[in-house]
PDB file of N, CA and C in Angstrom:
ATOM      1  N   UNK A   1      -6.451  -3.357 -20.132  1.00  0.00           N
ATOM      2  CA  UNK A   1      -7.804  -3.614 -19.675  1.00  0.00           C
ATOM      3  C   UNK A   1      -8.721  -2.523 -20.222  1.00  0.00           C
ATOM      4  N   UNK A   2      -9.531  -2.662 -20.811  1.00  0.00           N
ATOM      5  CA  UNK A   2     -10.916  -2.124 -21.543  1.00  0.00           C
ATOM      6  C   UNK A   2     -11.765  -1.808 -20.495  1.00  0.00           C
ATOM      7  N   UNK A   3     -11.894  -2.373 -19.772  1.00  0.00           N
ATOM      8  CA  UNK A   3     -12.810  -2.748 -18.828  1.00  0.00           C
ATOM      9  C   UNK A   3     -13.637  -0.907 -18.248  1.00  0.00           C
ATOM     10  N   UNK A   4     -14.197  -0.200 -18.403  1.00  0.00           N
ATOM     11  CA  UNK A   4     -14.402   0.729 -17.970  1.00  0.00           C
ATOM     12  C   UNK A   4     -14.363   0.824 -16.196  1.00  0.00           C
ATOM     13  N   UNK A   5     -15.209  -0.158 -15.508  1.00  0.00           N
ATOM     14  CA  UNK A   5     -15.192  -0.098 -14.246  1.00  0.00           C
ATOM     15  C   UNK A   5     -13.504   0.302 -13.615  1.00  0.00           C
ATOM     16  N   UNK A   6     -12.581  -0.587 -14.358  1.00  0.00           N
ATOM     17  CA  UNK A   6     -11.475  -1.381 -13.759  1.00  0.00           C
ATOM     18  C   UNK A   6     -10.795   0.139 -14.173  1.00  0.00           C
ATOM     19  N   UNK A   7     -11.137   1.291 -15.636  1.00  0.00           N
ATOM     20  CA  UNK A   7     -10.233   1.970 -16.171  1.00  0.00           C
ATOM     21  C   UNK A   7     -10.820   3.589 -15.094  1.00  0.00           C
ATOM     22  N   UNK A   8     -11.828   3.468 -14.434  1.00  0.00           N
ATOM     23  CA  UNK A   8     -12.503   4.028 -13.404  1.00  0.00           C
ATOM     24  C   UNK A   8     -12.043   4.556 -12.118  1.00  0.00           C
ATOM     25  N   UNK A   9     -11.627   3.041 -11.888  1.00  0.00           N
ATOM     26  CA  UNK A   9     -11.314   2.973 -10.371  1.00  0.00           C
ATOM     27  C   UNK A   9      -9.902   3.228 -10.454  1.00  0.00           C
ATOM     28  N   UNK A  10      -8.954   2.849 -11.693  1.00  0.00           N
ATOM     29  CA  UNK A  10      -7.473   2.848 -11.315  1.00  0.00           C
ATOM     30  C   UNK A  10      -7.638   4.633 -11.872  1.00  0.00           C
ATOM     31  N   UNK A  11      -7.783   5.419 -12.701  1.00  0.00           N
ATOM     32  CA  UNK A  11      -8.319   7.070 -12.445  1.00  0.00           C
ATOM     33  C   UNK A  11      -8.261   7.007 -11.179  1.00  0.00           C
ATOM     34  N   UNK A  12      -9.242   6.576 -10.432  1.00  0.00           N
ATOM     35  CA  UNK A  12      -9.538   6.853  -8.922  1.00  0.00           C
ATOM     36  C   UNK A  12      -9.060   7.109  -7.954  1.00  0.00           C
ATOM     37  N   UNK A  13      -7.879   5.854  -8.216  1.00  0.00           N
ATOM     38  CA  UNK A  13      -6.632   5.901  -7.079  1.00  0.00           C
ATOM     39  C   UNK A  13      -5.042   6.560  -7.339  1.00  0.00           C
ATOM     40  N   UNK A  14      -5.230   6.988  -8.271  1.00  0.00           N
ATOM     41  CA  UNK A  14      -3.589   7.795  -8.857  1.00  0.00           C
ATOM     42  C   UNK A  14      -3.632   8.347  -8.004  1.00  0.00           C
ATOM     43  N   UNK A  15      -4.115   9.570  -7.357  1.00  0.00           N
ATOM     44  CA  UNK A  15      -3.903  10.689  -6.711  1.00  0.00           C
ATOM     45  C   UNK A  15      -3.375  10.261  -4.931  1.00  0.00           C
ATOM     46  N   UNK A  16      -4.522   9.439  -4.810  1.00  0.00           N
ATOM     47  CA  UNK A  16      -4.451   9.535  -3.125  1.00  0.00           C
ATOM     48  C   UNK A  16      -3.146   7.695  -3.040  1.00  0.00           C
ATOM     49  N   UNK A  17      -2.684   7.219  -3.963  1.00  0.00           N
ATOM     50  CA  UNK A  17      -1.639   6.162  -4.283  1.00  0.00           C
ATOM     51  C   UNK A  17      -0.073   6.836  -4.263  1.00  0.00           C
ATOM     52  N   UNK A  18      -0.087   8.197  -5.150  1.00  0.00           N
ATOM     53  CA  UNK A  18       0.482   9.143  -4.742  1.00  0.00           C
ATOM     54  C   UNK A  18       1.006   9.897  -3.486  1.00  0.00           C
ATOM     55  N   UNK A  19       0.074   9.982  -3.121  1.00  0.00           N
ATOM     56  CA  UNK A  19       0.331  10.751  -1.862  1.00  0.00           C
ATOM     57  C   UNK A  19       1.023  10.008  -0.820  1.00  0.00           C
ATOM     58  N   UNK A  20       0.585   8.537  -0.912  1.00  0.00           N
ATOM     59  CA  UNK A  20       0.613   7.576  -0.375  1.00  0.00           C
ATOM     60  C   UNK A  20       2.291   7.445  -0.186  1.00  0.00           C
ATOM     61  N   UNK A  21       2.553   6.859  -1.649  1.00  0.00           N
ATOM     62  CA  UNK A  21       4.232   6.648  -1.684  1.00  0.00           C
ATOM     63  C   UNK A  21       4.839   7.974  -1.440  1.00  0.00           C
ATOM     64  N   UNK A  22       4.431   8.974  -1.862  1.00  0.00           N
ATOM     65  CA  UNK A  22       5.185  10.246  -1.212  1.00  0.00           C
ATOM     66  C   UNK A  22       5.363  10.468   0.455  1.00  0.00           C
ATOM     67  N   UNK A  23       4.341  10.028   0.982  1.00  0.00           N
ATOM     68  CA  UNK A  23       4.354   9.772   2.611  1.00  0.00           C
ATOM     69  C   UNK A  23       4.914   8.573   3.303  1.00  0.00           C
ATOM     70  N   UNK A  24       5.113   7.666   2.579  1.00  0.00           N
ATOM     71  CA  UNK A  24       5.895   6.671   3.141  1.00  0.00           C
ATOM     72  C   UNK A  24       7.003   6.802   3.823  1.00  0.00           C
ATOM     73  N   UNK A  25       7.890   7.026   3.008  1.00  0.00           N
ATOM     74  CA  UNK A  25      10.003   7.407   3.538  1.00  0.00           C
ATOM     75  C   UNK A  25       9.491   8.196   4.951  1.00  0.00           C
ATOM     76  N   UNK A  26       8.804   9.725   5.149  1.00  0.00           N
ATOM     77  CA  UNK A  26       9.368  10.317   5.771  1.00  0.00           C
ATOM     78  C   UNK A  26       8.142   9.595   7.054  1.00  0.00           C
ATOM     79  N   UNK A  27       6.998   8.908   7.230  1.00  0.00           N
ATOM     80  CA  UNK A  27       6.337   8.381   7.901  1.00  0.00           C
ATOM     81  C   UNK A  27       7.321   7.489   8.864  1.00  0.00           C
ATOM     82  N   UNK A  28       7.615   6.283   7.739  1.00  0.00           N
ATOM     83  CA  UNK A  28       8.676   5.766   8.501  1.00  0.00           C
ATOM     84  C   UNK A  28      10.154   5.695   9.265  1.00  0.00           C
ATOM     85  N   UNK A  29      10.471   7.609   8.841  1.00  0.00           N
ATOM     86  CA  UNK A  29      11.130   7.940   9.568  1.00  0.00           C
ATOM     87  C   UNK A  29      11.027   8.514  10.625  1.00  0.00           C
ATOM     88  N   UNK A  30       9.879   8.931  10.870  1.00  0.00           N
ATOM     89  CA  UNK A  30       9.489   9.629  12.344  1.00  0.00           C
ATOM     90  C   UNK A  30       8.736   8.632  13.022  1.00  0.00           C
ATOM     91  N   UNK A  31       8.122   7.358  12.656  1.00  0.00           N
ATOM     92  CA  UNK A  31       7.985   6.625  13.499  1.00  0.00           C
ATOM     93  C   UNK A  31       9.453   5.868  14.118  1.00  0.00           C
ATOM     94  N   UNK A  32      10.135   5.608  13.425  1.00  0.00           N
ATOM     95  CA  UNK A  32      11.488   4.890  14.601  1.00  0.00           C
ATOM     96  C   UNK A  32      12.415   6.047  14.626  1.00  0.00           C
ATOM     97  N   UNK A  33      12.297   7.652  14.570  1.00  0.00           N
ATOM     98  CA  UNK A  33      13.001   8.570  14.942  1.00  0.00           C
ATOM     99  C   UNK A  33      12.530   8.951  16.199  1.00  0.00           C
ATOM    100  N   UNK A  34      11.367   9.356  16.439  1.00  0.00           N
ATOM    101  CA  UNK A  34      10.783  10.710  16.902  1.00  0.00           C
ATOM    102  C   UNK A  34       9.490   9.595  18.102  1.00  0.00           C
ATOM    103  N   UNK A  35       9.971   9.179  19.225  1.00  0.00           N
ATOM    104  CA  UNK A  35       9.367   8.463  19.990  1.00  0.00           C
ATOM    105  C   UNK A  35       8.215   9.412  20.614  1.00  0.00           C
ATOM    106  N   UNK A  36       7.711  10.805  20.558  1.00  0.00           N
ATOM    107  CA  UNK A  36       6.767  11.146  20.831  1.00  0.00           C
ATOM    108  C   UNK A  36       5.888  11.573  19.965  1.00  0.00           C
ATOM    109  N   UNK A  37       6.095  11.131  18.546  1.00  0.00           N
ATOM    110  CA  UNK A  37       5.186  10.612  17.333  1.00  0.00           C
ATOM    111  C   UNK A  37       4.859   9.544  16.807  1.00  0.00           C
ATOM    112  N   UNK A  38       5.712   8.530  17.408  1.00  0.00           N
ATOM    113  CA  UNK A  38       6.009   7.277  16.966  1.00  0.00           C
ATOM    114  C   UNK A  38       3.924   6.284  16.711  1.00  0.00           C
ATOM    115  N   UNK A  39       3.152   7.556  17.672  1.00  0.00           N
ATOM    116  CA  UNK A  39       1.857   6.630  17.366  1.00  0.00           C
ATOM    117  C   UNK A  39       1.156   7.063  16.133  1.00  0.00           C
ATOM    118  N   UNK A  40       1.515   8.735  15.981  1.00  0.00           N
ATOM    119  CA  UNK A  40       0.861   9.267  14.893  1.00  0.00           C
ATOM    120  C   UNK A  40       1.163   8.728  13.708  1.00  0.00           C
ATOM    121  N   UNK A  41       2.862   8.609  13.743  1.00  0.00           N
ATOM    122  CA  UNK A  41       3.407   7.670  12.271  1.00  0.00           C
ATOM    123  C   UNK A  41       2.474   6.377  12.147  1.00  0.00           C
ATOM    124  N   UNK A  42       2.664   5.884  13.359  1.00  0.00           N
ATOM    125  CA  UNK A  42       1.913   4.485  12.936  1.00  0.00           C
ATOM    126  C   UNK A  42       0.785   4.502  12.585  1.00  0.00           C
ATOM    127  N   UNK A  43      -0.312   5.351  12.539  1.00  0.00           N
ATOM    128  CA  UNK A  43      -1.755   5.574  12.004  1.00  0.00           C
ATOM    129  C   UNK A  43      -1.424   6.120  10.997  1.00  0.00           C
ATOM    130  N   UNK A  44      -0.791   6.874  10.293  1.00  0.00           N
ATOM    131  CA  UNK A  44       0.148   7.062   8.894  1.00  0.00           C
ATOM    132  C   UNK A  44       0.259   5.917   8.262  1.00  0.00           C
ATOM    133  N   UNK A  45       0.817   5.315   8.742  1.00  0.00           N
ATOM    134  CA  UNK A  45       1.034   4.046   7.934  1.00  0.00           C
ATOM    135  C   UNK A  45       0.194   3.233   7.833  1.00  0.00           C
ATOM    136  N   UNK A  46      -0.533   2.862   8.662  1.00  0.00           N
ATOM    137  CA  UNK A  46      -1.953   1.842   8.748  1.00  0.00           C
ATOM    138  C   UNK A  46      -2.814   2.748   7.700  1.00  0.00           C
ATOM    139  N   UNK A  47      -2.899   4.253   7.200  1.00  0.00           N
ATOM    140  CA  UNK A  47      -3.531   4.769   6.542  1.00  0.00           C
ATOM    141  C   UNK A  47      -3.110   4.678   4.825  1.00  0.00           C
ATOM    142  N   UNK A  48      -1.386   4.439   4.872  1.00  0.00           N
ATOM    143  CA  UNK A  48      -0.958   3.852   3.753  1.00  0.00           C
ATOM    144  C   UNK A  48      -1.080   2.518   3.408  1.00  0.00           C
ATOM    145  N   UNK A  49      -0.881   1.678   4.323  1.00  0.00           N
ATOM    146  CA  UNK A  49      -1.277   0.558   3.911  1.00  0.00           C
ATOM    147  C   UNK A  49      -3.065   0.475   3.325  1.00  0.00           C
ATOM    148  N   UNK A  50      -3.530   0.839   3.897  1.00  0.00           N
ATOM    149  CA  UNK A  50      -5.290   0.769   3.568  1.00  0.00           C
ATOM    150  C   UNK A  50      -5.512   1.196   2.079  1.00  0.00           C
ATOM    151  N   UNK A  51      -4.738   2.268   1.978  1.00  0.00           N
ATOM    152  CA  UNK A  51      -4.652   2.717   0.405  1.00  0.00           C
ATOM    153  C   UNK A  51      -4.243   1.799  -0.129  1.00  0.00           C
ATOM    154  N   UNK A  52      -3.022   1.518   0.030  1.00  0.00           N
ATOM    155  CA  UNK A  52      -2.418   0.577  -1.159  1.00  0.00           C
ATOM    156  C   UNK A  52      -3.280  -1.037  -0.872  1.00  0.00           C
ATOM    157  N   UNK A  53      -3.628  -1.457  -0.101  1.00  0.00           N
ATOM    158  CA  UNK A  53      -4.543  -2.531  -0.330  1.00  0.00           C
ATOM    159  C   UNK A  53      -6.000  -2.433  -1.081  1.00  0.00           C
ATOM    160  N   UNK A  54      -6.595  -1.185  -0.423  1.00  0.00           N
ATOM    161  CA  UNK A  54      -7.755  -1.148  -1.106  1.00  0.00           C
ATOM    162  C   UNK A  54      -7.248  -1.036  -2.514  1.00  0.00           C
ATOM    163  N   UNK A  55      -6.965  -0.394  -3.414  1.00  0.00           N
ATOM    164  CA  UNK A  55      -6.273  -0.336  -4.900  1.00  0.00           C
ATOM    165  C   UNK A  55      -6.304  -1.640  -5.171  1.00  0.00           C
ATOM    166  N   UNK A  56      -5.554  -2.544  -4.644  1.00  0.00           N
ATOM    167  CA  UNK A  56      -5.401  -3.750  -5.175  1.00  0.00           C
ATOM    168  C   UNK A  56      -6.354  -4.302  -5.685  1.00  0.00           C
ATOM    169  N   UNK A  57      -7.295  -4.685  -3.912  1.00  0.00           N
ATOM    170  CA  UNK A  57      -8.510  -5.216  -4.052  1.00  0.00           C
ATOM    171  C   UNK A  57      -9.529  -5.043  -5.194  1.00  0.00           C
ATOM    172  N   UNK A  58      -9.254  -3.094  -5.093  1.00  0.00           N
ATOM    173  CA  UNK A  58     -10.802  -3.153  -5.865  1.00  0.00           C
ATOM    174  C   UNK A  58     -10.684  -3.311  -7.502  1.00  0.00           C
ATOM    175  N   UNK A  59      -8.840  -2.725  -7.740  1.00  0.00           N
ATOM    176  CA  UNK A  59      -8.681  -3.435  -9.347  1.00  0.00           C
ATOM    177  C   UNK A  59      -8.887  -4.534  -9.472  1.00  0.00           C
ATOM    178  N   UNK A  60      -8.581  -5.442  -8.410  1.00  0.00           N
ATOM    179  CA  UNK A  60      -8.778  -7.100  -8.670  1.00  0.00           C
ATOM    180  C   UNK A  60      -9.912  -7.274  -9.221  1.00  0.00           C
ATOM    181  N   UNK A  61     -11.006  -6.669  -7.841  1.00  0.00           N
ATOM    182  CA  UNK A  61     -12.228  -6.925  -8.672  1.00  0.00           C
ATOM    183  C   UNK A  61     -13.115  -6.526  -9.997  1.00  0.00           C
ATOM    184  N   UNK A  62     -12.490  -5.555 -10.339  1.00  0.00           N
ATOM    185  CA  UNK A  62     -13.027  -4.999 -11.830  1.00  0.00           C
ATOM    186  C   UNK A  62     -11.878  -5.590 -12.546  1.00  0.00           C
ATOM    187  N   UNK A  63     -10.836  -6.213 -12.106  1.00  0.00           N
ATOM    188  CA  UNK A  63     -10.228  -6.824 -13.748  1.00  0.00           C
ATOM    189  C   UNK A  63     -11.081  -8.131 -14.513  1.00  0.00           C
ATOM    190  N   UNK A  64     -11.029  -8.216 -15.726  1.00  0.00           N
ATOM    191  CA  UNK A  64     -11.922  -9.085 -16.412  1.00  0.00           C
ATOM    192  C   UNK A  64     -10.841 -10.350 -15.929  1.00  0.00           C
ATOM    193  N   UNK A  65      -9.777 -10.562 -16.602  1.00  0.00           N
ATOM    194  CA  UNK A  65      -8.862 -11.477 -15.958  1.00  0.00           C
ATOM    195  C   UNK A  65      -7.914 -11.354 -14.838  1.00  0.00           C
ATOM    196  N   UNK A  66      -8.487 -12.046 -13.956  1.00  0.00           N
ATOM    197  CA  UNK A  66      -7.915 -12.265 -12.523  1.00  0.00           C
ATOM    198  C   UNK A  66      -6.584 -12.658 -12.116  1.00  0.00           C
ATOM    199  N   UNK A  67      -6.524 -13.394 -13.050  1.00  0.00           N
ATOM    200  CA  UNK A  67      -5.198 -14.360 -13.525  1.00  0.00           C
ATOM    201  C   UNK A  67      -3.964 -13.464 -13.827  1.00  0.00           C
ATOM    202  N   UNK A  68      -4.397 -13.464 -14.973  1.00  0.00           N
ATOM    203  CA  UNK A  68      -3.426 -11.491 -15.580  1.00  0.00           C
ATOM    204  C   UNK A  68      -3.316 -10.894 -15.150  1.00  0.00           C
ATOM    205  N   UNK A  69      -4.306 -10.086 -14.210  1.00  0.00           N
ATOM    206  CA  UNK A  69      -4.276  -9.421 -13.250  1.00  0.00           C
ATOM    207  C   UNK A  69      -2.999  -9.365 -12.521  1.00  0.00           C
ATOM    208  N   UNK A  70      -3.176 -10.546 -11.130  1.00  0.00           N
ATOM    209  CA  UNK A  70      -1.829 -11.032 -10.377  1.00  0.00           C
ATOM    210  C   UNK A  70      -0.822 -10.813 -11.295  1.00  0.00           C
ATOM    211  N   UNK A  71      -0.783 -12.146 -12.524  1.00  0.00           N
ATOM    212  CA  UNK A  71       0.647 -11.808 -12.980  1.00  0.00           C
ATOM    213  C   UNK A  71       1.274 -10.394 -13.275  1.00  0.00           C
ATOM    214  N   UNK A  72       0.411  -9.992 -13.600  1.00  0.00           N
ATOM    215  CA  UNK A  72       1.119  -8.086 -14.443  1.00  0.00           C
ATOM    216  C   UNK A  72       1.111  -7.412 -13.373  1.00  0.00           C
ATOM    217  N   UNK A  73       0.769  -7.296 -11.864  1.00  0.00           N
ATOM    218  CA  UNK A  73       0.572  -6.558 -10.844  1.00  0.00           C
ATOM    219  C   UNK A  73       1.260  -7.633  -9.528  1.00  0.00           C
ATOM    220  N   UNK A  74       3.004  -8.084  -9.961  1.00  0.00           N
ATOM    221  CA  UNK A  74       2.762  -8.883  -8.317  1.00  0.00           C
ATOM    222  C   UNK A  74       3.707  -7.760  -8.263  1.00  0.00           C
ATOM    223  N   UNK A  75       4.099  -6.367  -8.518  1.00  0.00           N
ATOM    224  CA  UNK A  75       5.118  -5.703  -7.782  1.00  0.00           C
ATOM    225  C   UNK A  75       3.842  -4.800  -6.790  1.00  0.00           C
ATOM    226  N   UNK A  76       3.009  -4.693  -7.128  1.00  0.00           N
ATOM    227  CA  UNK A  76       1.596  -4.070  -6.157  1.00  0.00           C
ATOM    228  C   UNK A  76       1.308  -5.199  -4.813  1.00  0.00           C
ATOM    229  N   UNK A  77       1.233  -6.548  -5.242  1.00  0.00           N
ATOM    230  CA  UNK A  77       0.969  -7.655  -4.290  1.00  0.00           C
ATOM    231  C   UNK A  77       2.230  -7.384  -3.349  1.00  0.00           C
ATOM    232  N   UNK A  78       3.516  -7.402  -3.684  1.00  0.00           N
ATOM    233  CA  UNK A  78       4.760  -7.374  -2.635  1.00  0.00           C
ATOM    234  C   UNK A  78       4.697  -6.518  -1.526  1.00  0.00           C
ATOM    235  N   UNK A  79       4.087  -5.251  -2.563  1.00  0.00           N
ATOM    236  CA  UNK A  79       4.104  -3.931  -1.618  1.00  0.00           C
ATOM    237  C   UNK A  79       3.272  -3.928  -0.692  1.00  0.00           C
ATOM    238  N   UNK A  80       2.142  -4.469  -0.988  1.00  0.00           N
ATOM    239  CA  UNK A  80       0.642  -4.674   0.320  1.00  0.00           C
ATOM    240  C   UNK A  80       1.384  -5.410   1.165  1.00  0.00           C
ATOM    241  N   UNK A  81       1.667  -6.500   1.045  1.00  0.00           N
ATOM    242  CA  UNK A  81       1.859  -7.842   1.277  1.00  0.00           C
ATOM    243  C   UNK A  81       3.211  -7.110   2.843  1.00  0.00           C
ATOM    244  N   UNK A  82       4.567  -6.761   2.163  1.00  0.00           N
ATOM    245  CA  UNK A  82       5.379  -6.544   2.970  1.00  0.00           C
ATOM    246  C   UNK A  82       5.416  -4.996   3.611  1.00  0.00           C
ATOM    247  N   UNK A  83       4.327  -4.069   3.197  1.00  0.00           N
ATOM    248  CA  UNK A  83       4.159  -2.895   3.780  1.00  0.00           C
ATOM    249  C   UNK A  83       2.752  -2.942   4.838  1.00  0.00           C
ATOM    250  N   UNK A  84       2.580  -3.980   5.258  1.00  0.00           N
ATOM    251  CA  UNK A  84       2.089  -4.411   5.898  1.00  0.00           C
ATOM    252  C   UNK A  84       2.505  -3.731   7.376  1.00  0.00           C
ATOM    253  N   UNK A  85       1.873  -2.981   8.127  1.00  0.00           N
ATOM    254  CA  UNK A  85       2.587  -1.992   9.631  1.00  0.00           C
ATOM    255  C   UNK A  85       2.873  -3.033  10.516  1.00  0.00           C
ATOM    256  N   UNK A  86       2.716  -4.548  10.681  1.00  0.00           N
ATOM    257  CA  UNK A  86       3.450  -5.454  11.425  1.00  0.00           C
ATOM    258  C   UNK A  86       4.561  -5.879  11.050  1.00  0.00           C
ATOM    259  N   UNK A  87       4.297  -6.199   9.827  1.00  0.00           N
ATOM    260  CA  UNK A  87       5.600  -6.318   9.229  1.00  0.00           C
ATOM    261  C   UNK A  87       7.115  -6.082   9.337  1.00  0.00           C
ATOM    262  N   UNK A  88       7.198  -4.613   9.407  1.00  0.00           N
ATOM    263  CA  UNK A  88       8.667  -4.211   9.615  1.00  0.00           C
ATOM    264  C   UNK A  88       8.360  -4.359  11.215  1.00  0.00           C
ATOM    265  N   UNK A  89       8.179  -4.350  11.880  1.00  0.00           N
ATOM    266  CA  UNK A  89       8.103  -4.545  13.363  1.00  0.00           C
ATOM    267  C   UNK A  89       8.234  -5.932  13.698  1.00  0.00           C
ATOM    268  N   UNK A  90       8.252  -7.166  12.318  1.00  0.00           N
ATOM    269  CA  UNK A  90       8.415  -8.440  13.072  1.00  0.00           C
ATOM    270  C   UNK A  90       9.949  -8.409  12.463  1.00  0.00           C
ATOM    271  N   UNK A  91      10.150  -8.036  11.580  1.00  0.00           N
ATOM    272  CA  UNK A  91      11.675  -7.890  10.652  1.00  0.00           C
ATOM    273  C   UNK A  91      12.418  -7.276  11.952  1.00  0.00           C
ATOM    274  N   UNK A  92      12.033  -6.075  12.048  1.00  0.00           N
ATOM    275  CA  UNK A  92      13.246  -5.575  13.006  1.00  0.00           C
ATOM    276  C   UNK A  92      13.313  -6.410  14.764  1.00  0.00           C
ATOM    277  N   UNK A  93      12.377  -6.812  15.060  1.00  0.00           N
ATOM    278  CA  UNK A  93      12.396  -7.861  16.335  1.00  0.00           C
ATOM    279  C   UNK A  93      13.164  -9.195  16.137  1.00  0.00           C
ATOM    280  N   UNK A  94      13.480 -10.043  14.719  1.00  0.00           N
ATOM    281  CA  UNK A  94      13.872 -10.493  14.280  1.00  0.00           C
ATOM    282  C   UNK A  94      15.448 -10.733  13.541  1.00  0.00           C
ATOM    283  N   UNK A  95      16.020  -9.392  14.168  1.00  0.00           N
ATOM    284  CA  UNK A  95      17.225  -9.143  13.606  1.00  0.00           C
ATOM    285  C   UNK A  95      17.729  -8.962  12.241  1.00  0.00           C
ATOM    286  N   UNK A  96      17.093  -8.550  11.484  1.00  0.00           N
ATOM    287  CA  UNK A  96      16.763  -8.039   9.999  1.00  0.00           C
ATOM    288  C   UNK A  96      16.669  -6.399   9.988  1.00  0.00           C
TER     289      UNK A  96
END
C-alpha cells in the first residue's frame, strides 16, 4: 500500500500494538490466577482489545483496497474477532 494515510497510521500503531501483544500472556494470566486482580486484568484486556481493533479499523479505512485489505490481514481479523474479553469467558463457560 502506497497509500500515505494508510503508511501513517500503520507507523502509528507499531509501538502501542506492541506493547499490546507483549501484555497479553501475562494479563491473561493474572486475570484467571490472581482473583484480587482479576478486575484490573480485565480492563487490561478491554484496553488490548481496543488497540488491536482500533488498528484494524483505522487501516481498513485508509486502505485503497478494502477487499485486499481483509484478504492479506484475516490473521489481524481472527485476533480482534476471538480476543474479544467475552470471548474466552464464553469458551471457558462452555467447556472449551
Amino acid at each position: 500500500m502506497n497509500n500515505q494515510n494508510y503508511l501513517r497510521a500503520e507507523k502509528f500503531f507499531e509501538i502501542p500494538v506492541m506493547i499490546s501483544v507483549l501484555m497479553l500472556i501475562p494479563v491473561l494470566i493474572i486475570e484467571y490466577t490472581q482473583q484480587t486482580l482479576s478486575s484490573v486484568a480485565l480492563y487490561l484486556n478491554w484496553g488490548i482489545w481496543i488497540v488491536f481493533l482500533m488498528e484494524y479499523v483505522i487501516l481498513f479505512y485508509f486502505a485503497d483496497d478494502k477487499l485486499k485489505f481483509v484478504k492479506s490481514h484475516k490473521i489481524e481479523l481472527v485476533i480482534v474477532i476471538f480476543s474479544f474479553p467475552i470471548v474466552p469467558e464464553g469458551l471457558q463457560s462452555s467447556g472449551f
